[in-house]
Each structure stands twice: as structure tokens, then as C-alpha cells.
N, C-alpha and C. Protein backbone atom coordinates (compact mmCIF):
# COMPACT_ATOMS: atom_id res chain seq x y z
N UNK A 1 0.84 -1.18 0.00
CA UNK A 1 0.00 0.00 0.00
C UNK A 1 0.89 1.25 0.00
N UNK A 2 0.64 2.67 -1.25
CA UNK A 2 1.41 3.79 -0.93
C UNK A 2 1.04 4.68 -0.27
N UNK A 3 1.67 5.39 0.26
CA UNK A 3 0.77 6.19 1.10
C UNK A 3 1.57 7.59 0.17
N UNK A 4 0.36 8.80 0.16
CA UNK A 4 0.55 9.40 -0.80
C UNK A 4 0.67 10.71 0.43
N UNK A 5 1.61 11.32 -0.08
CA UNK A 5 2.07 12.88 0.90
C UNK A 5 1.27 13.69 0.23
N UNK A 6 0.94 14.77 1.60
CA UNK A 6 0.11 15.87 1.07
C UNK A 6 0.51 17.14 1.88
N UNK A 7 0.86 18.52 1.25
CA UNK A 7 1.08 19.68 1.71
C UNK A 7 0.23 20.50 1.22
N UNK A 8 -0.39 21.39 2.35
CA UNK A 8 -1.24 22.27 2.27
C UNK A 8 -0.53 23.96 2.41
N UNK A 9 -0.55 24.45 1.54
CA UNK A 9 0.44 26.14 2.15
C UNK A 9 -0.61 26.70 1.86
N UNK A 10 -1.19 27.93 3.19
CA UNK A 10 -1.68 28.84 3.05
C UNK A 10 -1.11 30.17 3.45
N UNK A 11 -1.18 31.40 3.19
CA UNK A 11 -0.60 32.19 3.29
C UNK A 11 -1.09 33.29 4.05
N UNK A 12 -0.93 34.09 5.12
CA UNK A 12 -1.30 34.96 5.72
C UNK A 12 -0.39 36.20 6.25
N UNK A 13 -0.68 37.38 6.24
CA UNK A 13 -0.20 38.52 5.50
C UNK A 13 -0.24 38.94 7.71
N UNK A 14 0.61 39.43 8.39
CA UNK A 14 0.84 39.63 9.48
C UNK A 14 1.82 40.53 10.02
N UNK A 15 1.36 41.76 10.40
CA UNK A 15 1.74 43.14 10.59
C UNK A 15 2.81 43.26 9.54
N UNK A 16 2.77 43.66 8.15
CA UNK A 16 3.53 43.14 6.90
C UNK A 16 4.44 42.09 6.77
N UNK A 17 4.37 41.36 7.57
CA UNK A 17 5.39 40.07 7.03
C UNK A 17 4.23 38.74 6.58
N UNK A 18 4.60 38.31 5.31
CA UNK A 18 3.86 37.51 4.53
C UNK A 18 4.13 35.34 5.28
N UNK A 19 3.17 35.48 5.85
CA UNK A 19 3.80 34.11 6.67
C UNK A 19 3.25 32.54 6.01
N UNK A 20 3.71 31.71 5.45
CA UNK A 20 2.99 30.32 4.80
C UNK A 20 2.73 29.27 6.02
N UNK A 21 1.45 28.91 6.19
CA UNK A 21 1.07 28.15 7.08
C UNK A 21 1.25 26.55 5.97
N UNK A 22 2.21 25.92 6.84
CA UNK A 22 1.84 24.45 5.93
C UNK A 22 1.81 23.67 7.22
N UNK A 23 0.69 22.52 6.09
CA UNK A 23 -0.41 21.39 7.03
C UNK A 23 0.57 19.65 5.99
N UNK A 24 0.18 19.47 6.91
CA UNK A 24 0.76 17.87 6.01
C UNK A 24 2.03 17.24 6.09
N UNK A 25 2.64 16.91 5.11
CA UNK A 25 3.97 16.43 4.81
C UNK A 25 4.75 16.83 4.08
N UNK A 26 6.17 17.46 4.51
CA UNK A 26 6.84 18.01 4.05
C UNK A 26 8.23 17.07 3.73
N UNK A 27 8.42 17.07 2.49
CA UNK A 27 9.14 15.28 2.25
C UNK A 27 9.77 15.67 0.92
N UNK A 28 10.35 14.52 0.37
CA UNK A 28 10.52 14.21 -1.04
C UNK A 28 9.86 14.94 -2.01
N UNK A 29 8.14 14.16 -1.80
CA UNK A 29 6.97 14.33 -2.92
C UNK A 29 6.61 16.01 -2.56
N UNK A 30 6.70 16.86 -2.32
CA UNK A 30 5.73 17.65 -1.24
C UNK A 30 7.27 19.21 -1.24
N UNK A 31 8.03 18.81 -1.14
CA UNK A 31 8.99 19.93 -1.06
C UNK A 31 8.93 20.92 -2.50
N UNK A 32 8.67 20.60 -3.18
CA UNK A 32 8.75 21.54 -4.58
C UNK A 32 7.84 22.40 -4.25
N UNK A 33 6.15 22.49 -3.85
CA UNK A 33 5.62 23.07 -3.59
C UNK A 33 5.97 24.15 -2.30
N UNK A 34 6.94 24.10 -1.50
CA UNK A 34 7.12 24.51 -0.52
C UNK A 34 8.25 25.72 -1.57
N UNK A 35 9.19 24.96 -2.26
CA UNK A 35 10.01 26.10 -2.90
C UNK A 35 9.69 27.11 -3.90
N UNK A 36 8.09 26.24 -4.35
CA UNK A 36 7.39 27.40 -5.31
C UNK A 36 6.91 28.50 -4.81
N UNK A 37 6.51 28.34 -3.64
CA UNK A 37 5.55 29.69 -3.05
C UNK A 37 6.88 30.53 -2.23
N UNK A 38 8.11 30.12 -1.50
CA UNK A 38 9.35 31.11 -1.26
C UNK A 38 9.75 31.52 -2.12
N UNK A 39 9.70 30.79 -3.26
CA UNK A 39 10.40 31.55 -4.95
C UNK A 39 9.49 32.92 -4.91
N UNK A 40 8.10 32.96 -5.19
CA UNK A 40 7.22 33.96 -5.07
C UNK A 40 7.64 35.00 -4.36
N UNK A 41 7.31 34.41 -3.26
CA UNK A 41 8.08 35.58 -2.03
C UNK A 41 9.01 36.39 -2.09
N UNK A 42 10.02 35.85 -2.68
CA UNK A 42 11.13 36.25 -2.77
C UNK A 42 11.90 37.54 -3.95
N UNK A 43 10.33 36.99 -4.74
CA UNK A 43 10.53 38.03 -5.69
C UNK A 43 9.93 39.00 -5.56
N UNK A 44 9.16 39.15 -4.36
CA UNK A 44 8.29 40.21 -3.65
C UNK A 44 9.52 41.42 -3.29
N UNK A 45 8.83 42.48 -2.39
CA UNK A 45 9.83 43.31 -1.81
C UNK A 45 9.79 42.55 -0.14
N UNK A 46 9.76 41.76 -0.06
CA UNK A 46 9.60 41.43 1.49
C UNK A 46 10.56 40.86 2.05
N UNK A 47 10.99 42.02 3.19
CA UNK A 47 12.56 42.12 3.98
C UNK A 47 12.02 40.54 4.89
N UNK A 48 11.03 40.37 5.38
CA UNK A 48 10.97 39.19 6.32
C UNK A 48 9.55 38.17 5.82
N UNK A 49 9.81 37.41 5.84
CA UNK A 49 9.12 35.90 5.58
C UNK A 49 8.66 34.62 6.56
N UNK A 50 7.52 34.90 7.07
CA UNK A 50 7.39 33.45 8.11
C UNK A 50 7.05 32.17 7.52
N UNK A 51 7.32 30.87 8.55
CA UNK A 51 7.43 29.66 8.05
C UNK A 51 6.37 29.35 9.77
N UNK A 52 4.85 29.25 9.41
CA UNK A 52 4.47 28.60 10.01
C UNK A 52 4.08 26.94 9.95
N UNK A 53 5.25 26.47 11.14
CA UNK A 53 5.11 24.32 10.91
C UNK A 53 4.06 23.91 12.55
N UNK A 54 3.81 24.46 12.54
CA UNK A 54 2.54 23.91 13.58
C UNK A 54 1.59 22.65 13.11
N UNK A 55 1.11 22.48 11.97
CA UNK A 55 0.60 21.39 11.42
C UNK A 55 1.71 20.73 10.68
N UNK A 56 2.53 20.24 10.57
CA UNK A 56 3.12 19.82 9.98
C UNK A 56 3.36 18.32 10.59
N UNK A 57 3.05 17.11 9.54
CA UNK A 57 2.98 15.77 10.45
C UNK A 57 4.09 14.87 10.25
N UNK A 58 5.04 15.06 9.23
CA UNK A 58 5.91 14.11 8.68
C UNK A 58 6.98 15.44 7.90
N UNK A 59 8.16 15.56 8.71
CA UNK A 59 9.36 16.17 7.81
C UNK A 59 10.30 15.42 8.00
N UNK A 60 10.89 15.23 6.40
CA UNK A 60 12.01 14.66 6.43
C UNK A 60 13.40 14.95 6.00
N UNK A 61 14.58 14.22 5.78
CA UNK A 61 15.70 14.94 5.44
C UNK A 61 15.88 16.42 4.64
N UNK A 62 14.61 16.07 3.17
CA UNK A 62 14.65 16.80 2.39
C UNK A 62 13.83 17.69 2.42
N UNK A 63 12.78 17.76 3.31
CA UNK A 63 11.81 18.89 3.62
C UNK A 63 13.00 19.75 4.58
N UNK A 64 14.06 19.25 5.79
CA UNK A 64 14.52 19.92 6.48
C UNK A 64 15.69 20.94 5.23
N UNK A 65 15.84 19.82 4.43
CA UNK A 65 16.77 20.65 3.85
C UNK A 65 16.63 21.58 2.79
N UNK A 66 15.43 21.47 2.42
CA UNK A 66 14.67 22.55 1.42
C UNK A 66 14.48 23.68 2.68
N UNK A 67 13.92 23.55 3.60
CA UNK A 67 13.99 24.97 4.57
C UNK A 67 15.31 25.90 4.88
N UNK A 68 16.28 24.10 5.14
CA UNK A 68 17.67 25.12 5.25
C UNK A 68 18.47 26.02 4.09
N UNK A 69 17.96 25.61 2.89
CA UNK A 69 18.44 26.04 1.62
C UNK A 69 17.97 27.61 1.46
N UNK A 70 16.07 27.37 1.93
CA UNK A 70 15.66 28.73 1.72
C UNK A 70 16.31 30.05 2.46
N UNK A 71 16.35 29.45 3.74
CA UNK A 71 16.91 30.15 5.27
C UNK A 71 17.92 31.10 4.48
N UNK A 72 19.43 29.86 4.19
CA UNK A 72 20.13 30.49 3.60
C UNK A 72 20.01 31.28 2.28
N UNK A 73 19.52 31.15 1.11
CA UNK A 73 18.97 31.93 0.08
C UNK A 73 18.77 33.16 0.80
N UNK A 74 17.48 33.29 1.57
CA UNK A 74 17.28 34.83 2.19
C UNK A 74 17.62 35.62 2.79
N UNK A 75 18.87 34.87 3.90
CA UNK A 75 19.96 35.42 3.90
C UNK A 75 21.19 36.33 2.88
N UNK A 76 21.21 35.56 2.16
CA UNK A 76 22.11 35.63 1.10
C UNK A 76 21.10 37.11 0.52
N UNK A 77 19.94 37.52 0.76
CA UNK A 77 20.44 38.80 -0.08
C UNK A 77 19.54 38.97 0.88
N UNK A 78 19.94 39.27 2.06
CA UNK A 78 19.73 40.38 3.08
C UNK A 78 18.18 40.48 3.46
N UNK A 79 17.77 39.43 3.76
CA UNK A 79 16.36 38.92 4.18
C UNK A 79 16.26 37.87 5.22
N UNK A 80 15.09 38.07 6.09
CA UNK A 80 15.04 36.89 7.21
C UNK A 80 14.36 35.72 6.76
N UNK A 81 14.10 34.77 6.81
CA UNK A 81 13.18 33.65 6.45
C UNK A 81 13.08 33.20 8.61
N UNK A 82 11.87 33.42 8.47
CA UNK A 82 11.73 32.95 10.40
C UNK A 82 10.70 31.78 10.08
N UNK A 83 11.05 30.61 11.28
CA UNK A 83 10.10 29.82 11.54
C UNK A 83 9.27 30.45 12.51
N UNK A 84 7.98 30.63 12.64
CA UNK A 84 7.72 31.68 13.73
C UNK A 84 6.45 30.91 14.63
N UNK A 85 6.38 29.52 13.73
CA UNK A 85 5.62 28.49 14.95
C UNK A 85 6.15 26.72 14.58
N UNK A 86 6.05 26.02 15.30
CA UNK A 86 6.85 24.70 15.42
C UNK A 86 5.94 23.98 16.34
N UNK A 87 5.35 22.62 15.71
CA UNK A 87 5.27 22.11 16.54
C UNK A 87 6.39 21.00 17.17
N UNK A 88 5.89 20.31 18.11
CA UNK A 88 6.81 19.69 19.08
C UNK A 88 8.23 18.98 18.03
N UNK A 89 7.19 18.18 17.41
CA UNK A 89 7.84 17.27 16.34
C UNK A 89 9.34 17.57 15.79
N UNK A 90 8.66 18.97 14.96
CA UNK A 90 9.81 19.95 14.56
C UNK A 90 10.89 20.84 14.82
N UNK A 91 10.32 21.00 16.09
CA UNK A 91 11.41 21.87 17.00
C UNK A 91 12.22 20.55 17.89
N UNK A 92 12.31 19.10 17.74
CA UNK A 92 12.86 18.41 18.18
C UNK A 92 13.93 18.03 16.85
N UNK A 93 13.29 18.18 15.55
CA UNK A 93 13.88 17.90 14.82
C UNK A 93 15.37 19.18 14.61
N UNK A 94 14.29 20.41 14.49
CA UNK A 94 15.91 21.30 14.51
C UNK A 94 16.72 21.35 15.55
N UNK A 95 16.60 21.02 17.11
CA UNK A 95 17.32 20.94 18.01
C UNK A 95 18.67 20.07 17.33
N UNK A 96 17.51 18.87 17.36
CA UNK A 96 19.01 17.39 16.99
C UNK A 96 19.82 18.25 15.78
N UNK A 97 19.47 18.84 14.89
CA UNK A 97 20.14 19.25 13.65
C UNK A 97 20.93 20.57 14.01
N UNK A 98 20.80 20.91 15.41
CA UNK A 98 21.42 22.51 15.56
C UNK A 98 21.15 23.63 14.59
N UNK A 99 19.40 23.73 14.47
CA UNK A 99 19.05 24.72 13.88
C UNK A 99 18.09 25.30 14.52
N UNK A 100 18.12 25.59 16.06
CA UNK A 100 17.45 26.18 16.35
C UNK A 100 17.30 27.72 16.19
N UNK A 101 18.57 28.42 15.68
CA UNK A 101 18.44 29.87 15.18
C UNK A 101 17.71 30.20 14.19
N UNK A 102 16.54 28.94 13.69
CA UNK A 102 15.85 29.36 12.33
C UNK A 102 14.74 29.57 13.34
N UNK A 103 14.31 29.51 14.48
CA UNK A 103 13.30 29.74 14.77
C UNK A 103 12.56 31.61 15.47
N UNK A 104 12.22 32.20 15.21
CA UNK A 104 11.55 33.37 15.74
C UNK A 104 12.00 33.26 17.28
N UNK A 105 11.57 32.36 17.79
CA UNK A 105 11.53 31.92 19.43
C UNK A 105 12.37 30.96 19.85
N UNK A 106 13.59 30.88 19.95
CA UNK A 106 14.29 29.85 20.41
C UNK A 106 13.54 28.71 21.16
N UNK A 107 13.98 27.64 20.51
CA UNK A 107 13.61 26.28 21.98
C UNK A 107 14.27 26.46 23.00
């Protein structure tokens, strides 16, 4: 039986910083969509960018590493990319990975 990944990004606009709420699985199948809508962003004028993972049920190597790619990208020309909610899952995951400076709120 396959089990088929699903990511949901919605987007919400918060005292001007443009923040993507994603629901689901952030993986393999499921990461392109995550880099299509920061591509967007990015071509916006927007100095800061949130990454809300509060729903988020399944991240894996390559979902972590599509975030770390973006992080750095928005860095790279003088922009924040913030995680600015985490659930448990995830903020256990960037601990072990020593990325907790991607988060708004430190663990």
C-alpha cells in the first residue's frame, strides 16, 4: 500500500510580514511546492518571511533541507526567512540538527 504525501500552504499577510502556514507532509513528494511559493516571495519586496510548521505531520531529510536552503537563500540577499511556529515534532527535529536559530523563538 502507498501512502501518498500531502502539503497544504496557506498564506497569511501579518503586521507586513507575509507568513505560509503548511499542514501535512513536508518530504521528497511535497517539497517543490514549498520552494514554489518562497520563490514567489522572494521576488516580492519582502525584507521578512514566516514559516508557520505547527501542522506539519511528517518532515524529512529533504523537507529539512529545502527549509535550510531557503533560510540560507534569504539570507544571502539580506532577508530573514523565520520559523515563527513549530510544533513539538519539529522543533525536536531542529534541536538534533542545531538549527534552532531558524526559529523566531528559540527552543
Amino acid at each position: 500500500m502507498n501512502s501518498v504525501s500531502h502539503l497544504y500552504i496557506d498564506r497569511f499577510d501579518t503586521l507586513g510580514m507575509p507568513t505560509l502556514q503548511l499542514s501535512g507532509d513536508l518530504d521528497l513528494h511535497t517539497r517543490r511546492a514549498l520552494e514554489y511559493r518562497l520563490q514567489e516571495l522572494r521576488q516580492g519586496d519582502h525584507r521578512r518571511v514566516g514559516l508557520d510548521l505547527r501542522h506539519i505531520r511528517y518532515l524529512d531529510s529533504l523537507g529539512v533541507s529545502t527549509i535550510v536552503a531557503a533560510f540560507e537563500e534569504y539570507r544571502r540577499k539580506r532577508r530573514e526567512l523565520l520559523i515563527v511556529e513549530a510544533n513539538t515534532g519539529v522543533r525536536k527535529v531542529l534541536s538534533l540538527l542545531d538549527l534552532e536559530h531558524m526559529l523566531a523563538t528559540p527552543v
